[in-house]
C-alpha atoms as a PDB file:
ATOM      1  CA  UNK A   1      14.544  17.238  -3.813  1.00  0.00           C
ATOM      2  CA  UNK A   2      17.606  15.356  -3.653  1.00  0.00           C
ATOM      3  CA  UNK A   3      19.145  12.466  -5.509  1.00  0.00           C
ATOM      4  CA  UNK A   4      22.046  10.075  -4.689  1.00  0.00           C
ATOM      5  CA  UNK A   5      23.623   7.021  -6.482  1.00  0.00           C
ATOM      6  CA  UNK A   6      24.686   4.282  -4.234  1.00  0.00           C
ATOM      7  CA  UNK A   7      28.051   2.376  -5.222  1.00  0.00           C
ATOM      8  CA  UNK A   8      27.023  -1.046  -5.370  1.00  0.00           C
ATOM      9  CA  UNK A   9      26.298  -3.497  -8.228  1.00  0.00           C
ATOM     10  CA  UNK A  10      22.834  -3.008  -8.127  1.00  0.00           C
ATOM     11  CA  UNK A  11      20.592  -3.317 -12.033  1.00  0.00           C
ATOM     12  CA  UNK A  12      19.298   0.829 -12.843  1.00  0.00           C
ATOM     13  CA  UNK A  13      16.823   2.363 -11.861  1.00  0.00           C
ATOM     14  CA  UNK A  14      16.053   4.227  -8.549  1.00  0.00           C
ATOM     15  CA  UNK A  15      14.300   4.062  -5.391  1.00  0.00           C
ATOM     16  CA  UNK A  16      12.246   6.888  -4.505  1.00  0.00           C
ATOM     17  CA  UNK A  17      12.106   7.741  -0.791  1.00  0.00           C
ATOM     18  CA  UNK A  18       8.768  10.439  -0.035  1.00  0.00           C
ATOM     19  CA  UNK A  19       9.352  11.733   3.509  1.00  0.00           C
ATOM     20  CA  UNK A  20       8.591  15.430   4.720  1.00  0.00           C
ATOM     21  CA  UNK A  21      11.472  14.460   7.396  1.00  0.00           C
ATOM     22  CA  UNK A  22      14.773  15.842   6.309  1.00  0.00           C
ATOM     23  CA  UNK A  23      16.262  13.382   9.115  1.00  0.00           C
ATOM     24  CA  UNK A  24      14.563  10.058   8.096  1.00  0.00           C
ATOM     25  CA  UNK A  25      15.482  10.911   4.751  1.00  0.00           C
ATOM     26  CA  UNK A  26      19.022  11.209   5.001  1.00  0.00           C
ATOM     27  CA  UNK A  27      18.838   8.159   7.002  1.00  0.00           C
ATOM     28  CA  UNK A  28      17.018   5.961   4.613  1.00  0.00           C
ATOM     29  CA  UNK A  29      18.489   7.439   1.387  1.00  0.00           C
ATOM     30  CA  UNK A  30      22.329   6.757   3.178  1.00  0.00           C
ATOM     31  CA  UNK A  31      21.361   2.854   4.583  1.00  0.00           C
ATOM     32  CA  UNK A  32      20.353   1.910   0.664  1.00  0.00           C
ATOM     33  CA  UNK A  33      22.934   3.560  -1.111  1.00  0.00           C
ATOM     34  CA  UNK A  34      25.265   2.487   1.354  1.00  0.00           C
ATOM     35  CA  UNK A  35      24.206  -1.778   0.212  1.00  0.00           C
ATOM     36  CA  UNK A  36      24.445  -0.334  -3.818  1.00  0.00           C
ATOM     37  CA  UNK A  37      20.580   1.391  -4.272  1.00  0.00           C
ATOM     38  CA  UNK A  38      20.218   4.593  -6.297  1.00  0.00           C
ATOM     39  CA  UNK A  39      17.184   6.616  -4.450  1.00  0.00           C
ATOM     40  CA  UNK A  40      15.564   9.895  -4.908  1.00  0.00           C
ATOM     41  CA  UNK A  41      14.594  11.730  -2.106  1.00  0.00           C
ATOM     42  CA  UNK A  42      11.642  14.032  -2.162  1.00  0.00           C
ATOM     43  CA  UNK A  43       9.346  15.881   0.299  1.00  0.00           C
ATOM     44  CA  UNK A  44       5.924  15.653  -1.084  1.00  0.00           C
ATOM     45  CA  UNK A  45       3.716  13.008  -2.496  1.00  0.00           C
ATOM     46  CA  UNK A  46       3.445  15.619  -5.762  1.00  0.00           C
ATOM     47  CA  UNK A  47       7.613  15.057  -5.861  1.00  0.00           C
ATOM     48  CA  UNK A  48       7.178  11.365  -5.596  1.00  0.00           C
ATOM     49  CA  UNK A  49       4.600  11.041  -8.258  1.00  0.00           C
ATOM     50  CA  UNK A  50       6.597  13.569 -10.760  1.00  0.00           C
ATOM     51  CA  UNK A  51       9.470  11.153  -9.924  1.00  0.00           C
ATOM     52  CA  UNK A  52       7.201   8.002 -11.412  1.00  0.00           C
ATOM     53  CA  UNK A  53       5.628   9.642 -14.090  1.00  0.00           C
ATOM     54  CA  UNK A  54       9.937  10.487 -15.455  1.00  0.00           C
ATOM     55  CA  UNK A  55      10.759   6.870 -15.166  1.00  0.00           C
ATOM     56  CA  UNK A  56      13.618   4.812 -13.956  1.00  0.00           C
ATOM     57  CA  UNK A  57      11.111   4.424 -10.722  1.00  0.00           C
ATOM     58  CA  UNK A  58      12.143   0.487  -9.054  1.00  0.00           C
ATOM     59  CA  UNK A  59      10.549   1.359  -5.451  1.00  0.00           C
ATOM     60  CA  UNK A  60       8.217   4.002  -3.904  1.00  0.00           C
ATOM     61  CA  UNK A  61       8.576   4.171   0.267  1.00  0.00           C
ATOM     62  CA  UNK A  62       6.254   6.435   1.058  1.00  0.00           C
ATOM     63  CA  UNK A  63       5.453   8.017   4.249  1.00  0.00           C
ATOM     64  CA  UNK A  64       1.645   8.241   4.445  1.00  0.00           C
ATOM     65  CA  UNK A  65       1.873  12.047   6.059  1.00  0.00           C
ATOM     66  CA  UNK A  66       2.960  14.128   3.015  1.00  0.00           C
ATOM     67  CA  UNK A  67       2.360  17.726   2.545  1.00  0.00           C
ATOM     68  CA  UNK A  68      -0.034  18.424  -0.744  1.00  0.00           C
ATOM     69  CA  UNK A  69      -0.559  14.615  -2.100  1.00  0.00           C
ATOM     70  CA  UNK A  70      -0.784  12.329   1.155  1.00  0.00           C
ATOM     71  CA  UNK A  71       1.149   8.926   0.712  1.00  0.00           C
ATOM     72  CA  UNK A  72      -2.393   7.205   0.010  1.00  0.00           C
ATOM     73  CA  UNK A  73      -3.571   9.066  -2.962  1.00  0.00           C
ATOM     74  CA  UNK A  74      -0.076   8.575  -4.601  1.00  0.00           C
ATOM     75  CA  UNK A  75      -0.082   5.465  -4.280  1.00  0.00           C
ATOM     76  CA  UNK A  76      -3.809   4.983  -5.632  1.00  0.00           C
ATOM     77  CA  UNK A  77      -2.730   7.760  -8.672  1.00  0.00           C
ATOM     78  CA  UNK A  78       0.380   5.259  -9.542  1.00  0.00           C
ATOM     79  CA  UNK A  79      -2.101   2.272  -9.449  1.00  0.00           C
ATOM     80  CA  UNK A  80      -4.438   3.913 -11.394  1.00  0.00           C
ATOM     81  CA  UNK A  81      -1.798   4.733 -13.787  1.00  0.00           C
ATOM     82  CA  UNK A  82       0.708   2.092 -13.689  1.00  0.00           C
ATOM     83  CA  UNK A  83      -1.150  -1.555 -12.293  1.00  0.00           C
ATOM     84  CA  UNK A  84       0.882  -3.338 -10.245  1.00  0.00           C
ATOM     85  CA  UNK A  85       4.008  -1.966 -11.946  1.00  0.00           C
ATOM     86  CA  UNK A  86       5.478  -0.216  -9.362  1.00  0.00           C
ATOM     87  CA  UNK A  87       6.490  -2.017  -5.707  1.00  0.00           C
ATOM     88  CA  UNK A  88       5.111   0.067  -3.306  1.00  0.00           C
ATOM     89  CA  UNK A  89       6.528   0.557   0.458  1.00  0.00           C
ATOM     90  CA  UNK A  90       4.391   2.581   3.432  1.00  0.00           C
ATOM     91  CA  UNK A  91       6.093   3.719   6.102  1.00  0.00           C
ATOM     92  CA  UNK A  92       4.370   5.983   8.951  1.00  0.00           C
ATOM     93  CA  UNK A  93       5.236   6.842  12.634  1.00  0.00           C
ATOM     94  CA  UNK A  94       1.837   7.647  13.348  1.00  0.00           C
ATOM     95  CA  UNK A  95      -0.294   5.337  11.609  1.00  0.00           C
ATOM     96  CA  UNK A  96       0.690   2.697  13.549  1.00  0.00           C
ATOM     97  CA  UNK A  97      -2.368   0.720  14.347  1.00  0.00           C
ATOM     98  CA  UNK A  98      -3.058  -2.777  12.739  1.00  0.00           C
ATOM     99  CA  UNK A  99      -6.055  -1.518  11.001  1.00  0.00           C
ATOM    100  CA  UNK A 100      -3.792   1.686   9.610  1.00  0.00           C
ATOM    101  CA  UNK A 101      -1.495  -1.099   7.926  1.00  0.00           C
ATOM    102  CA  UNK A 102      -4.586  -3.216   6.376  1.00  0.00           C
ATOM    103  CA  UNK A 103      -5.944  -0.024   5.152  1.00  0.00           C
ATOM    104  CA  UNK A 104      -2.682   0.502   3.289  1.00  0.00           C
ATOM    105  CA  UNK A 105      -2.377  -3.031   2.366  1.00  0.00           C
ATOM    106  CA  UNK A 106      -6.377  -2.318   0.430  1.00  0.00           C
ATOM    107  CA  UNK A 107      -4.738   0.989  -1.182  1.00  0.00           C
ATOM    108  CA  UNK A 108      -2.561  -0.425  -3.130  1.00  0.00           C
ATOM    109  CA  UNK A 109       0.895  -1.081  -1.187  1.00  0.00           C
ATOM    110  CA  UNK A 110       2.825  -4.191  -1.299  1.00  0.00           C
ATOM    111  CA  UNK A 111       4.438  -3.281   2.448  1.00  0.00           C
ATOM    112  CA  UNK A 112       3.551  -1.735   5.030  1.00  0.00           C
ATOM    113  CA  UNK A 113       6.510  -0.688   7.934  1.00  0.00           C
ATOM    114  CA  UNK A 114       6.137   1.276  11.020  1.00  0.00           C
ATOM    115  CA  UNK A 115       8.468   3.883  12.631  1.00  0.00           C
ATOM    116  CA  UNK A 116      11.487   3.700  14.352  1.00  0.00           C
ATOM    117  CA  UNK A 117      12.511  -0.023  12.334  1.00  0.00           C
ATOM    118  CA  UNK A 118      15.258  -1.356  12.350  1.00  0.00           C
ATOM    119  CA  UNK A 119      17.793  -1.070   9.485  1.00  0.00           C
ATOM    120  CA  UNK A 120      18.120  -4.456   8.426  1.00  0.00           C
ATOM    121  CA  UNK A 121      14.495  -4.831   8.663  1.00  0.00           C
ATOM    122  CA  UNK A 122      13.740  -1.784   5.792  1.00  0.00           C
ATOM    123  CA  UNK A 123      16.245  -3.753   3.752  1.00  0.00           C
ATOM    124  CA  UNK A 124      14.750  -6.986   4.473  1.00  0.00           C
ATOM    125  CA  UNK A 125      11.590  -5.953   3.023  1.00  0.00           C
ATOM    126  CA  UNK A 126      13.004  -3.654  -0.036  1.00  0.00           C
ATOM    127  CA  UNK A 127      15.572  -6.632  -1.126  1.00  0.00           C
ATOM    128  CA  UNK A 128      12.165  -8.722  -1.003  1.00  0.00           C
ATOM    129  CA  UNK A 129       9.871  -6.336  -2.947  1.00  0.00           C
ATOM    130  CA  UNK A 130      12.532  -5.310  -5.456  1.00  0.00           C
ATOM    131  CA  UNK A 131      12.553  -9.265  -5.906  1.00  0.00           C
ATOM    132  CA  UNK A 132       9.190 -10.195  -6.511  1.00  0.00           C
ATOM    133  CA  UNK A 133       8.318  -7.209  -8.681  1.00  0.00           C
ATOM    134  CA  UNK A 134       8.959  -8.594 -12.327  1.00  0.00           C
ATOM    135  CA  UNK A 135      11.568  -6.331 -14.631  1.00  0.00           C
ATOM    136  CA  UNK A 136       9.709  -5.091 -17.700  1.00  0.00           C
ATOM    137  CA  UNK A 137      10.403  -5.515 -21.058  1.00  0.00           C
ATOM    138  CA  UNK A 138      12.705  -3.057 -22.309  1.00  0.00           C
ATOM    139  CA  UNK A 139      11.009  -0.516 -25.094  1.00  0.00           C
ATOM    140  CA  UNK A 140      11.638   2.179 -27.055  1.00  0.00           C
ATOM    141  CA  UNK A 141       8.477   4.221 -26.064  1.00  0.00           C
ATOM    142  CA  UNK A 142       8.041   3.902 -22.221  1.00  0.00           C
ATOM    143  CA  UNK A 143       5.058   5.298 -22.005  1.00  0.00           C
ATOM    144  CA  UNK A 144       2.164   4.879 -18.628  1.00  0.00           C
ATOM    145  CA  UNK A 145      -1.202   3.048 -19.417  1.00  0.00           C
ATOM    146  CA  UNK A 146      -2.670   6.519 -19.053  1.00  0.00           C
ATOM    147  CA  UNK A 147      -0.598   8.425 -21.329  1.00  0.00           C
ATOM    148  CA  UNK A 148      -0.926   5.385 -24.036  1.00  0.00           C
ATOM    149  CA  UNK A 149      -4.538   6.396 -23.194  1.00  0.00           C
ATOM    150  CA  UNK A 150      -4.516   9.929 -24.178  1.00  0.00           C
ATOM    151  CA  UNK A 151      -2.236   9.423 -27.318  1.00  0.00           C
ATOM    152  CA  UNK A 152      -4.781   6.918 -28.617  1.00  0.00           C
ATOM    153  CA  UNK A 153      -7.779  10.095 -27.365  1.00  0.00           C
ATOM    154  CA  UNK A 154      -5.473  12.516 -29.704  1.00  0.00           C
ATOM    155  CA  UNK A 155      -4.648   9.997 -32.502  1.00  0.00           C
ATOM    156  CA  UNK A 156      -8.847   9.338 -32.428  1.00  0.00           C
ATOM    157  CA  UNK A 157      -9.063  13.465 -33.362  1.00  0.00           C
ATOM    158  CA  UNK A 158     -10.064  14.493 -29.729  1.00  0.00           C
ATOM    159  CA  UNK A 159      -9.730  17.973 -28.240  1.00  0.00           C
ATOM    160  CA  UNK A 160      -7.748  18.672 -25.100  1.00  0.00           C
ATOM    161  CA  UNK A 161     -11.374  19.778 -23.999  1.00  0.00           C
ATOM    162  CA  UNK A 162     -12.878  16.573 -24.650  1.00  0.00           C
ATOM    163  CA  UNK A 163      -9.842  14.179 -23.574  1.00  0.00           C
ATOM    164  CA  UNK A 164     -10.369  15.700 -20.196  1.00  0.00           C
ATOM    165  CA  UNK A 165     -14.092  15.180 -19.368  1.00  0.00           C
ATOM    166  CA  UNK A 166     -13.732  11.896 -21.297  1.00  0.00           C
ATOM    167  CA  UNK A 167     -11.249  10.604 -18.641  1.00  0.00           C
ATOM    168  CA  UNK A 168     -12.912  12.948 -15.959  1.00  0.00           C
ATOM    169  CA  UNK A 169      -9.279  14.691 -15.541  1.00  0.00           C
ATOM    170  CA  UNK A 170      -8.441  18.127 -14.808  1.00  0.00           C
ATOM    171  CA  UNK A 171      -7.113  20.600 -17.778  1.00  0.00           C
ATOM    172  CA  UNK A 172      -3.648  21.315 -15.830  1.00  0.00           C
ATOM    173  CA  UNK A 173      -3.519  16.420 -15.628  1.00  0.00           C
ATOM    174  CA  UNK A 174      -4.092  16.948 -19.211  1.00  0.00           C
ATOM    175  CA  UNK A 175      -1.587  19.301 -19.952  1.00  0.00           C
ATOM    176  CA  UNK A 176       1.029  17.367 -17.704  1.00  0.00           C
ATOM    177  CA  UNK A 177       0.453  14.061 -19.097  1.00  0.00           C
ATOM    178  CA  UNK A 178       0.901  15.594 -22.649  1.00  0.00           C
ATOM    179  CA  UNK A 179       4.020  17.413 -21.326  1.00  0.00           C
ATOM    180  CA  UNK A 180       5.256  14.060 -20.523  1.00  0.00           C
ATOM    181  CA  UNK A 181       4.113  12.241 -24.167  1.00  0.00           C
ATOM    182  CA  UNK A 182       6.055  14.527 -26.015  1.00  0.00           C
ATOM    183  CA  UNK A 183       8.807  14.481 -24.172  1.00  0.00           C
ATOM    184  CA  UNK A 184       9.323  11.023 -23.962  1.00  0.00           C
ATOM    185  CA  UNK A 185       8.536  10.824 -27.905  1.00  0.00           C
ATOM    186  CA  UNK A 186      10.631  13.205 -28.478  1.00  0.00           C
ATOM    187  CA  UNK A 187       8.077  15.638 -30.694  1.00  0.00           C
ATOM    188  CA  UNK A 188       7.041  19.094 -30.009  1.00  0.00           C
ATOM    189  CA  UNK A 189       3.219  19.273 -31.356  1.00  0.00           C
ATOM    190  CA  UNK A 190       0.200  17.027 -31.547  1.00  0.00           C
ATOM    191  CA  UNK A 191       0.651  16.185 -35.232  1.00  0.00           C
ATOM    192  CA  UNK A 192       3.853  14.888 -34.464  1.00  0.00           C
ATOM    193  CA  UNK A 193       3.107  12.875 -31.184  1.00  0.00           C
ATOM    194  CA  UNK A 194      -0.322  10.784 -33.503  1.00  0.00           C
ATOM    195  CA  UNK A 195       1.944  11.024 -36.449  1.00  0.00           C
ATOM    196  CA  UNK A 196       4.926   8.861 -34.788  1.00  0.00           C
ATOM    197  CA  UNK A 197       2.547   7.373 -32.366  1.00  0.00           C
ATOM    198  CA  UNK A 198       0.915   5.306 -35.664  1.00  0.00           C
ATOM    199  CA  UNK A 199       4.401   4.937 -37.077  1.00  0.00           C
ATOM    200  CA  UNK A 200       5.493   2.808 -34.226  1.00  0.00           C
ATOM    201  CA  UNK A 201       2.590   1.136 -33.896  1.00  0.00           C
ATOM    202  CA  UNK A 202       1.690   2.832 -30.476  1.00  0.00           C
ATOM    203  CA  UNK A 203      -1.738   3.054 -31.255  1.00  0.00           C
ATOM    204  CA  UNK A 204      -4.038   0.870 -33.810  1.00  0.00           C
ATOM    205  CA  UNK A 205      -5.238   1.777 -36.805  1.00  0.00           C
ATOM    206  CA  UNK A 206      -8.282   3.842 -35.707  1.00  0.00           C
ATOM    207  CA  UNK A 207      -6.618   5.042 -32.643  1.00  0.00           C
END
């Protein structure tokens, strides 16, 4: 995994490139930091999603070949977690068929480009994405619609046990997405995650 913060004047945040090409990644990660884009280059769709679940995340490009987590079921995993959130760019030298791209369009991406492109084109299409996709509301507690989810499951008294075969998640999801709750809370234990998670008002008064 490596990261890289363009020069430009661009707002924060960064644009994750997910390619298992060491080439096309030095090639995409240098053309957008080169125009003033911060990216994040990774080699597997279970980099790319760790990338989005820490935040800061303006763009995924995905390539839809990716050892472990293929491009598709990130890109389904950030829609299940995230909506719309979250601009979403394919890019695949071998899926190149018209079909291939409509099949990405119904998964979830906003783009869909096929290798070799030209540069201006993949910066056509990321200005344009990046432009549509509404800036959130800044807040103290950035927290996913699934891990506002789970903190409401714990705040509601359930088990680890039961908060996984209530969402129909595995143990070791579980145990990331709690991982991520108290770290971004800033609390060590359960107590303290429902305890702080009432105080600011992150769940309702029964959970």
């Amino acid at each position: 995994m490596a990261a890289g913060t363009g020069a430009g004047t661009e707002s924060p945040g960064v644009i994750v490139v997910a390619d298992d090409d060491p080439g096309f990644l030095e090639f995409v990660s240098a053309l957008l930091e080169r125009v003033g884009y911060s990216t994040l280059a990774v080699s597997s769709g279970e980099d790319a999603l760790e990338a989005v679940h820490r935040g800061g995340v303006r763009l995924l490009v995905l390539d839809i070949q990716l050892p472990g987590l293929s491009g598709y079921e990130v890109c389904r995993e950030v829609r299940d977690e995230l909506g719309d959130g979250i601009p979403i760019l394919f890019v695949s030298g071998v899926r190149t068929e018209s079909f291939d791209r409509v099949s990405g369009i119904l998964v979830g991406a906003d783009d869909y480009l096929v290798k070799p492109f030209a540069p201006d084109e993949l910066l056509a299409r990321v200005r344009r994405l990046l432009s549509r996709s509404a800036s959130p509301p800044t807040v103290r507690f950035e927290l996913t619609p699934r891990e506002h989810e789970i903190i409401s499951l714990l705040a509601e008294g359930l088990t680890t046990v039961q908060i996984q075969r209530r969402l129909v998640i595995s143990p070791k999801t579980v145990g990331t997405h709690l991982g991520h709750i108290y770290a971004k809370l800033g609390v060590r234990s359960r107590s303290q995650a429902v305890a702080l998670a009432y105080r600011e008002n992150l769940v309702g008064p029964h959970g």
